[in-house]
C-alpha atoms as a PDB file:
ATOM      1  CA  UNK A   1      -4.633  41.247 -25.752  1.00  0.00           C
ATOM      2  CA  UNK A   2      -4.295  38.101 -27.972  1.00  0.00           C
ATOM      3  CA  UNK A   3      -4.839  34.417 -26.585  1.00  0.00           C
ATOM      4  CA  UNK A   4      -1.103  34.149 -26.552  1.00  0.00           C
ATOM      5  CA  UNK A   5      -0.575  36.729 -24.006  1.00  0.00           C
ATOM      6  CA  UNK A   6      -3.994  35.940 -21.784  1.00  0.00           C
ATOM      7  CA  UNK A   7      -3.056  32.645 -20.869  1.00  0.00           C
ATOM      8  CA  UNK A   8       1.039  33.282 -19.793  1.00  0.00           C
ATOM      9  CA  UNK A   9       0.909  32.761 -15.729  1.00  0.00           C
ATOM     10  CA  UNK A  10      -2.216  30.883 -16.503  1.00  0.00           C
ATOM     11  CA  UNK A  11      -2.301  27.730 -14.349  1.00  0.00           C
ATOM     12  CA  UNK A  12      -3.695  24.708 -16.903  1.00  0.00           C
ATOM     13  CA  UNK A  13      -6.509  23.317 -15.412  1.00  0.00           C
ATOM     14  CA  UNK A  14      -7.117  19.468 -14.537  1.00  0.00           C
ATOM     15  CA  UNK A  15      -8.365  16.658 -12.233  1.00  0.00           C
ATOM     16  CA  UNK A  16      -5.836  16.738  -9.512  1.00  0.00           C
ATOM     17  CA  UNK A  17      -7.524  12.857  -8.629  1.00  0.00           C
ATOM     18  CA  UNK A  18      -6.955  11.637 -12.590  1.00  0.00           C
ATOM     19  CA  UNK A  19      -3.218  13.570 -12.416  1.00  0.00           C
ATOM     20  CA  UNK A  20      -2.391  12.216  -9.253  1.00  0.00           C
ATOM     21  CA  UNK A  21      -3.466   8.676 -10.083  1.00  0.00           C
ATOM     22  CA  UNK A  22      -0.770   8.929 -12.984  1.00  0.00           C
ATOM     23  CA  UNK A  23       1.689   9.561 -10.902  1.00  0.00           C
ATOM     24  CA  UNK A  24       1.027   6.766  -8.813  1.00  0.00           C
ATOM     25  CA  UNK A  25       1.581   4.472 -12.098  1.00  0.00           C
ATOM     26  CA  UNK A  26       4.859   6.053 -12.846  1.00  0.00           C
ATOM     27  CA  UNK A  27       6.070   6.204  -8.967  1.00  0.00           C
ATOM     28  CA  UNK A  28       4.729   2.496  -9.267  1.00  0.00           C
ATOM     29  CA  UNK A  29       6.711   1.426 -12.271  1.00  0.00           C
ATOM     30  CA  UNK A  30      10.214   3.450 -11.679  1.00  0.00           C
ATOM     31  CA  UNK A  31      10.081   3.812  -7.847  1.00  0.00           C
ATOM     32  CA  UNK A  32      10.925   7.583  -6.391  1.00  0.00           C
ATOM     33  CA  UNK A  33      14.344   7.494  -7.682  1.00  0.00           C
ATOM     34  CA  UNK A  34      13.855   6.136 -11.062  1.00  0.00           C
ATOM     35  CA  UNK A  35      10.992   9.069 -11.904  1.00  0.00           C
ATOM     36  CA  UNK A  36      12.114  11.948 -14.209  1.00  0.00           C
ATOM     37  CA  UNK A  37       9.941  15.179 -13.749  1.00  0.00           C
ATOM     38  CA  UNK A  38       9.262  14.542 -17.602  1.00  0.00           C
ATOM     39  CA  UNK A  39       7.759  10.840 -17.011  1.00  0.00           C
ATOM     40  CA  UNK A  40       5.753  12.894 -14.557  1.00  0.00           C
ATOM     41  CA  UNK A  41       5.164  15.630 -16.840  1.00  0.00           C
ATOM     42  CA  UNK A  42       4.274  13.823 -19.715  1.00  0.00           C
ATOM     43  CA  UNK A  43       1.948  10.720 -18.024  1.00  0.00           C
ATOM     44  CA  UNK A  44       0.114  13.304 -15.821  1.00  0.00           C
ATOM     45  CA  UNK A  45      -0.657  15.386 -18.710  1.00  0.00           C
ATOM     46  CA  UNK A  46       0.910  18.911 -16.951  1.00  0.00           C
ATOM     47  CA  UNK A  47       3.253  21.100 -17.775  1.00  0.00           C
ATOM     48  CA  UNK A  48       6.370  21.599 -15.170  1.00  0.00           C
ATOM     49  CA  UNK A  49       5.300  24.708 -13.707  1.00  0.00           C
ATOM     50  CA  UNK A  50       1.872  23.270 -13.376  1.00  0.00           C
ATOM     51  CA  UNK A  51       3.106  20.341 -11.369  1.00  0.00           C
ATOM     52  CA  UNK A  52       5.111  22.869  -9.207  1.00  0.00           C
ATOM     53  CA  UNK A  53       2.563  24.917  -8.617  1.00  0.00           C
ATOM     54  CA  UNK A  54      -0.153  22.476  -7.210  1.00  0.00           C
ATOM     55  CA  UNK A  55       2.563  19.747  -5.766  1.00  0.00           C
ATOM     56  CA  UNK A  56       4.987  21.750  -4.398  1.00  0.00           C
ATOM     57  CA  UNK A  57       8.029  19.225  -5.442  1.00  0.00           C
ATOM     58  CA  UNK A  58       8.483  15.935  -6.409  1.00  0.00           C
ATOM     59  CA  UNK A  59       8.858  14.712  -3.278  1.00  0.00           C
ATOM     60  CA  UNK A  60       5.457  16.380  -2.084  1.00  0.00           C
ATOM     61  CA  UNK A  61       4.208  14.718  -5.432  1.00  0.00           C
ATOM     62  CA  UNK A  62       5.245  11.416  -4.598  1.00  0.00           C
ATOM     63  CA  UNK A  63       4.086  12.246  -0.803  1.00  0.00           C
ATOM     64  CA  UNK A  64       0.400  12.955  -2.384  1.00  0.00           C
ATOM     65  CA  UNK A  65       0.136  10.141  -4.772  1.00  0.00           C
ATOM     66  CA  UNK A  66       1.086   7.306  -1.802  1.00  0.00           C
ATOM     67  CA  UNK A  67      -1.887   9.158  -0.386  1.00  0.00           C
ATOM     68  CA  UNK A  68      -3.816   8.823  -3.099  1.00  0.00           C
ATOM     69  CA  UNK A  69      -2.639   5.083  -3.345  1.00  0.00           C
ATOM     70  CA  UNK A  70      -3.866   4.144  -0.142  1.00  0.00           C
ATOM     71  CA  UNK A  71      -6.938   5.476  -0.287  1.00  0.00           C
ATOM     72  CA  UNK A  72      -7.835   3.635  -3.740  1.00  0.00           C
ATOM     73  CA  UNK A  73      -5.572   0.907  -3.846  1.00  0.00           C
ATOM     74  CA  UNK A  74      -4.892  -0.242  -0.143  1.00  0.00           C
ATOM     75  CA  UNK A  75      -8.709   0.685   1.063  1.00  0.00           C
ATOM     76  CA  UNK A  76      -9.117  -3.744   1.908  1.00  0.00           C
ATOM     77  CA  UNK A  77      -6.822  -3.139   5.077  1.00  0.00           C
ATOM     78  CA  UNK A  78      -9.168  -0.964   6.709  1.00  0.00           C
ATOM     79  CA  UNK A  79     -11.931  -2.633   5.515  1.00  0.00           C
ATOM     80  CA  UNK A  80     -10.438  -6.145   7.456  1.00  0.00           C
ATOM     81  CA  UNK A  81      -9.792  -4.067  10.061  1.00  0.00           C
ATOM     82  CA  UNK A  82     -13.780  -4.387  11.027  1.00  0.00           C
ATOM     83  CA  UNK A  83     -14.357  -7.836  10.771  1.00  0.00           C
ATOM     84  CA  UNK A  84     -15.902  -9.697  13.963  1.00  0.00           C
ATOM     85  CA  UNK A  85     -12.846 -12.225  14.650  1.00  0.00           C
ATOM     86  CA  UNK A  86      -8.934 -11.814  14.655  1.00  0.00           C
ATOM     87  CA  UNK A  87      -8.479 -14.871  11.618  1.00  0.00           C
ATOM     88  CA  UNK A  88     -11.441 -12.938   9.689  1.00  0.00           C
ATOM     89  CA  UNK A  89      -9.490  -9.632  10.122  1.00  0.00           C
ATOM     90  CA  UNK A  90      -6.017 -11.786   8.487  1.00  0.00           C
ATOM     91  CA  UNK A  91      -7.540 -13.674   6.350  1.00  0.00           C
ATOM     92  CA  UNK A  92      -9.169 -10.677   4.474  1.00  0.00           C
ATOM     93  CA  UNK A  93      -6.148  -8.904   4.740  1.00  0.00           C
ATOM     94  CA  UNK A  94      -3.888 -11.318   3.393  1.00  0.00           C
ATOM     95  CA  UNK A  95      -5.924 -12.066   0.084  1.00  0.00           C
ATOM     96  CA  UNK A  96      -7.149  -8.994  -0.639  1.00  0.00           C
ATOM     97  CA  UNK A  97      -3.633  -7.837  -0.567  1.00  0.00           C
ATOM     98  CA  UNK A  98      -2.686 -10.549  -2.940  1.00  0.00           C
ATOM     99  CA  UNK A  99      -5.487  -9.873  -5.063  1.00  0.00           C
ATOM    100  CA  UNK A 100      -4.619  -6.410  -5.004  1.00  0.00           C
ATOM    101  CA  UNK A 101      -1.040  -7.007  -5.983  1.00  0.00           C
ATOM    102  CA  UNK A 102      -1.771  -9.025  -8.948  1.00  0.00           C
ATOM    103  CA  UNK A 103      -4.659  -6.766 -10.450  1.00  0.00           C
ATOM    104  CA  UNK A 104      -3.682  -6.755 -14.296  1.00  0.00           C
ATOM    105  CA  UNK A 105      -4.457  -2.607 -14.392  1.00  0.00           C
ATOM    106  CA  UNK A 106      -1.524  -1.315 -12.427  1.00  0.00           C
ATOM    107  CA  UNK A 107       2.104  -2.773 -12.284  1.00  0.00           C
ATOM    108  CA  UNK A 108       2.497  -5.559 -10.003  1.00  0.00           C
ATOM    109  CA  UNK A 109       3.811  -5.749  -6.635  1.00  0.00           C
ATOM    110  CA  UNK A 110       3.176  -2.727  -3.689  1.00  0.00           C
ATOM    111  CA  UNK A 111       4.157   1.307  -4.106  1.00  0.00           C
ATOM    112  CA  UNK A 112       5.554   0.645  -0.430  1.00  0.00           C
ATOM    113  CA  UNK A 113       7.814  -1.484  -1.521  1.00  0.00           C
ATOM    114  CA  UNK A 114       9.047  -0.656  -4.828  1.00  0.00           C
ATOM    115  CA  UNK A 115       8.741   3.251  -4.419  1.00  0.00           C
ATOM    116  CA  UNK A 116      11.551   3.595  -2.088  1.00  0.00           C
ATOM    117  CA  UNK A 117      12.649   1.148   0.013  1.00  0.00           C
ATOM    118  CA  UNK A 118      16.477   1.997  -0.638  1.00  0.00           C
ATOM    119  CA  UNK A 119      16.996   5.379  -1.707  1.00  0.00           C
ATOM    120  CA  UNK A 120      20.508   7.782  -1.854  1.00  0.00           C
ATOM    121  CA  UNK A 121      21.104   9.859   1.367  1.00  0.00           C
ATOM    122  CA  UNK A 122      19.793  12.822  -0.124  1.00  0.00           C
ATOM    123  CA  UNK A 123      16.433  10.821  -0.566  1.00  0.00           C
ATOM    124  CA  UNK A 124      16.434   9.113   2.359  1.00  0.00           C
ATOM    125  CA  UNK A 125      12.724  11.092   3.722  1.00  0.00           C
ATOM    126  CA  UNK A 126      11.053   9.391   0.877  1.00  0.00           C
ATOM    127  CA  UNK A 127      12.608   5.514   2.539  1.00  0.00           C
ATOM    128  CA  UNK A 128      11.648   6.964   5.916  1.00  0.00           C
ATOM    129  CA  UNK A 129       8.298   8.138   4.650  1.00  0.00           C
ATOM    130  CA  UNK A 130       7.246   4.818   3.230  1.00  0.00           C
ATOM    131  CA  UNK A 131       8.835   2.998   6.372  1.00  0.00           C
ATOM    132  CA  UNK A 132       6.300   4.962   8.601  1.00  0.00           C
ATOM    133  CA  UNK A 133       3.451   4.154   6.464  1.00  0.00           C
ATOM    134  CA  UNK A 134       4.257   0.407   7.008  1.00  0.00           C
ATOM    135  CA  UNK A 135       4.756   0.904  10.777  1.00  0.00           C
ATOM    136  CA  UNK A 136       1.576   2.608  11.016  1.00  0.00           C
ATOM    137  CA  UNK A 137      -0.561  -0.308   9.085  1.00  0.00           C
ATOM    138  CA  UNK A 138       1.224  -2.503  11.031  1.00  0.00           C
ATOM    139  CA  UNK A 139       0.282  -0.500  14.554  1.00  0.00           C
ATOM    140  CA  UNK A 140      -3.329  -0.754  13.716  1.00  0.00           C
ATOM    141  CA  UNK A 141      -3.432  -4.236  12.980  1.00  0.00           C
ATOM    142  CA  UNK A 142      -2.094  -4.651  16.493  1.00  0.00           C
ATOM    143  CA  UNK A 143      -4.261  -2.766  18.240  1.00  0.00           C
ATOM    144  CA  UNK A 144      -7.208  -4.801  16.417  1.00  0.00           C
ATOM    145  CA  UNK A 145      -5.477  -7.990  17.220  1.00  0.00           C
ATOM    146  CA  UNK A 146      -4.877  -6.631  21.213  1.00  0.00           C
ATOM    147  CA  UNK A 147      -8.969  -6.038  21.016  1.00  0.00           C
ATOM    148  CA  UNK A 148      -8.782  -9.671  20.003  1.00  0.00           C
ATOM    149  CA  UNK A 149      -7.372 -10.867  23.038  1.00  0.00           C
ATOM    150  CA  UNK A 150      -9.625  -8.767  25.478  1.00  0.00           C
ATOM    151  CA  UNK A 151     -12.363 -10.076  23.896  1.00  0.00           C
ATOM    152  CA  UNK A 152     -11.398 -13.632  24.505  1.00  0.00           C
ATOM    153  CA  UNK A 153     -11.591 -13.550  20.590  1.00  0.00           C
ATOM    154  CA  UNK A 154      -7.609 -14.741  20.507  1.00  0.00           C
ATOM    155  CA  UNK A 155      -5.796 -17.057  23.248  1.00  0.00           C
ATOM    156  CA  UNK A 156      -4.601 -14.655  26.266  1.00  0.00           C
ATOM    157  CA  UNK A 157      -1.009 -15.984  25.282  1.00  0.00           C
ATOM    158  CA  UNK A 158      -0.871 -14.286  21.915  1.00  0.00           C
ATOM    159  CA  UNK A 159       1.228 -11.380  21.381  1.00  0.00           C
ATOM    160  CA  UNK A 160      -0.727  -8.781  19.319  1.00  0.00           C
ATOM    161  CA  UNK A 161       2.496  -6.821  18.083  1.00  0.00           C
ATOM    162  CA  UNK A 162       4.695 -10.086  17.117  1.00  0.00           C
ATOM    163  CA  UNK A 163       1.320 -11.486  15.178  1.00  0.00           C
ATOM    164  CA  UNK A 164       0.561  -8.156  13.923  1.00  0.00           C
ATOM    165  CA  UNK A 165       4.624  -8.242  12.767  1.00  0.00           C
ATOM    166  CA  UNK A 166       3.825 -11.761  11.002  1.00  0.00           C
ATOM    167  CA  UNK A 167       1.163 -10.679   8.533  1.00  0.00           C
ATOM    168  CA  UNK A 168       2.768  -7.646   7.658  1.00  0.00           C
ATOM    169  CA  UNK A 169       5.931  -9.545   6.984  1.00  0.00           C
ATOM    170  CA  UNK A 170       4.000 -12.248   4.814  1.00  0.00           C
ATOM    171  CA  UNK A 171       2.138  -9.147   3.058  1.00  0.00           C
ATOM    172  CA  UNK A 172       5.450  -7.836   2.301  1.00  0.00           C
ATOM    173  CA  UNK A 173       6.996 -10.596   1.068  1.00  0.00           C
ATOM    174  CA  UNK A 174       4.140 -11.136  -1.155  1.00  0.00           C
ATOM    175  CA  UNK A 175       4.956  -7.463  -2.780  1.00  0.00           C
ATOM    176  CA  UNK A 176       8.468  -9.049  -3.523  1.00  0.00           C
ATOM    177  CA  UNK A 177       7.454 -11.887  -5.243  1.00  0.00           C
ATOM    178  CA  UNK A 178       4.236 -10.629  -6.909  1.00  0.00           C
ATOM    179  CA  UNK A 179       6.758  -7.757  -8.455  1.00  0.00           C
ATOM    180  CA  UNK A 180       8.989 -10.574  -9.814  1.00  0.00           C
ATOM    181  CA  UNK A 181       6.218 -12.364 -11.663  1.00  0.00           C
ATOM    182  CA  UNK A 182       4.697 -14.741  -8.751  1.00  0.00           C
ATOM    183  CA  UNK A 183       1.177 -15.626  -9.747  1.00  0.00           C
ATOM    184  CA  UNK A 184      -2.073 -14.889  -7.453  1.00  0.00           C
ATOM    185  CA  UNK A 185      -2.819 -18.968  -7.216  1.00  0.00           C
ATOM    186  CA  UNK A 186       0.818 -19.235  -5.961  1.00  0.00           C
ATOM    187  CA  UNK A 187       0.333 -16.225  -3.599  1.00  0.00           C
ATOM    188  CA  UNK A 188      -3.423 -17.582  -2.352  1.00  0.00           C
ATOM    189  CA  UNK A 189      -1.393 -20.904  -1.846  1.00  0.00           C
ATOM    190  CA  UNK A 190       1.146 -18.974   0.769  1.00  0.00           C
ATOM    191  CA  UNK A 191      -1.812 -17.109   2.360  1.00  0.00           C
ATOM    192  CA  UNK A 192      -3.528 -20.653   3.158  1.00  0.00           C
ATOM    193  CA  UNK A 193       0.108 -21.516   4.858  1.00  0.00           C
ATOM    194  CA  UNK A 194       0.200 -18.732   7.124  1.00  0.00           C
ATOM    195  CA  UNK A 195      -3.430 -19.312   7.874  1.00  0.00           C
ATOM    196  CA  UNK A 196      -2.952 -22.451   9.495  1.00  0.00           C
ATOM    197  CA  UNK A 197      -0.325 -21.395  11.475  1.00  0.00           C
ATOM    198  CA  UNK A 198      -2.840 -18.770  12.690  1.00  0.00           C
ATOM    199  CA  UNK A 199      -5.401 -21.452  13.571  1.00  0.00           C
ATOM    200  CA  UNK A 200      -3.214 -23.359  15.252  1.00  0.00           C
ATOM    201  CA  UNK A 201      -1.511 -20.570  17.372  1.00  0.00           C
ATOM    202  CA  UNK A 202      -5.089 -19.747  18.234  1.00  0.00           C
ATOM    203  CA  UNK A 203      -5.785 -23.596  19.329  1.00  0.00           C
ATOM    204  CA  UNK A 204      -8.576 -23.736  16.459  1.00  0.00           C
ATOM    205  CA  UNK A 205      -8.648 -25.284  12.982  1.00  0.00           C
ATOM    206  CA  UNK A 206      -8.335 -23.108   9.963  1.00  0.00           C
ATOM    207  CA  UNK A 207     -12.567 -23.905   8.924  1.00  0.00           C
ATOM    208  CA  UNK A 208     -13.173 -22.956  12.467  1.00  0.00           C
ATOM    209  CA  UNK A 209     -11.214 -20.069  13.242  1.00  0.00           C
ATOM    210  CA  UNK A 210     -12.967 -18.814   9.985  1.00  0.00           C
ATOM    211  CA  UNK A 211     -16.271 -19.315  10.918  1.00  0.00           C
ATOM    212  CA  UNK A 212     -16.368 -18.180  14.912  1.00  0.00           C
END
């Protein structure tokens, strides 16, 4: 049998981590819509059949690499998530996102947003998909901030989900403007904004509410 014929059916073999990090550039730059299979094919270094037979699709693709992206790009909002006080928790949140969205190794802005937030009808679970993701960051936040408030940490007065609904929207809008060029001093400069409406909701200055 000559090599020709020994490696037909043969699955090529490669780092599904390295792979799937490619895609997450390419779903990154072109959002789910705006991805061929051959961008795929040809950043990830695979063949089609290859990419069928590990991913499934390339919706299961994109499904993976938003995985993938959270785990490696979006790791700070867990990581906040532990911090002793409620302003700690936002603060870290808020600039490591920013940080995060205007890295110089990966195209600016947020997967979330630009992957899919409007897609056709017949693409609609990848919108839905990303919404959920969004919902779910934002639903842990809150129950960190609700812990706040137990804990005498935050004013009894504060709603967790409408503060919870805040930084995620500031995030967000960050992702917008970072994707159209906004710089990371003119980002920081909107984070220390919405920080001192957080002090003063919780009846604290900003210096304080940082250092409690």
């Amino acid at each position: 049998m000559d090599e020709g014929t020994a490696s037909v059916g043969r699955p090529r073999a490669f780092d599904e981590e390295t792979v799937l990090d490619r895609a997450v550039e390419v779903f990154w730059r072109h959002g789910y819509e705006g991805t061929s299979l051959s961008a795929l094919t040809g950043a990830m270094g695979i063949n089609r059949p290859s990419l069928y037979a590990t991913f499934g699709s390339k919706e299961e693709l994109f499904r993976r690499a938003f995985a993938r992206y959270r785990e490696t790009r979006v790791a700070y909002a867990a990581v906040a998530l532990e911090l002793p006080t409620a302003y700690a928790v936002i603060e870290e949140h808020l600039r490591s996102a920013v940080d995060a969205l205007t890295a110089g190794d990966h195209p600016p802005g947020c997967l979330s947003i630009q992957g899919g937030l409007a897609c056709s009808p017949e693409n609609a679970r990848v919108s839905e998909f990303l919404a959920a993701g969004r919902a779910a960051g934002e639903e842990a936040l809150e129950r960190r901030l609700a812990r706040a408030v137990q804990e005498g940490d935050l004013p009894p007065h504060v709603d967790p989900r409408a503060l919870a609904r805040f930084v995620m929207a500031v995030g967000e809008g960050h992702a917008v403007h970072a994707a159209a060029g906004a710089t990371r001093e003119e980002l920081h400069a909107s984070v220390d904004i919405a920080l001192q409406a957080v002090a003063a909701m919780s009846g604290r200055t900003a210096g304080a509410a940082g250092a409690s």
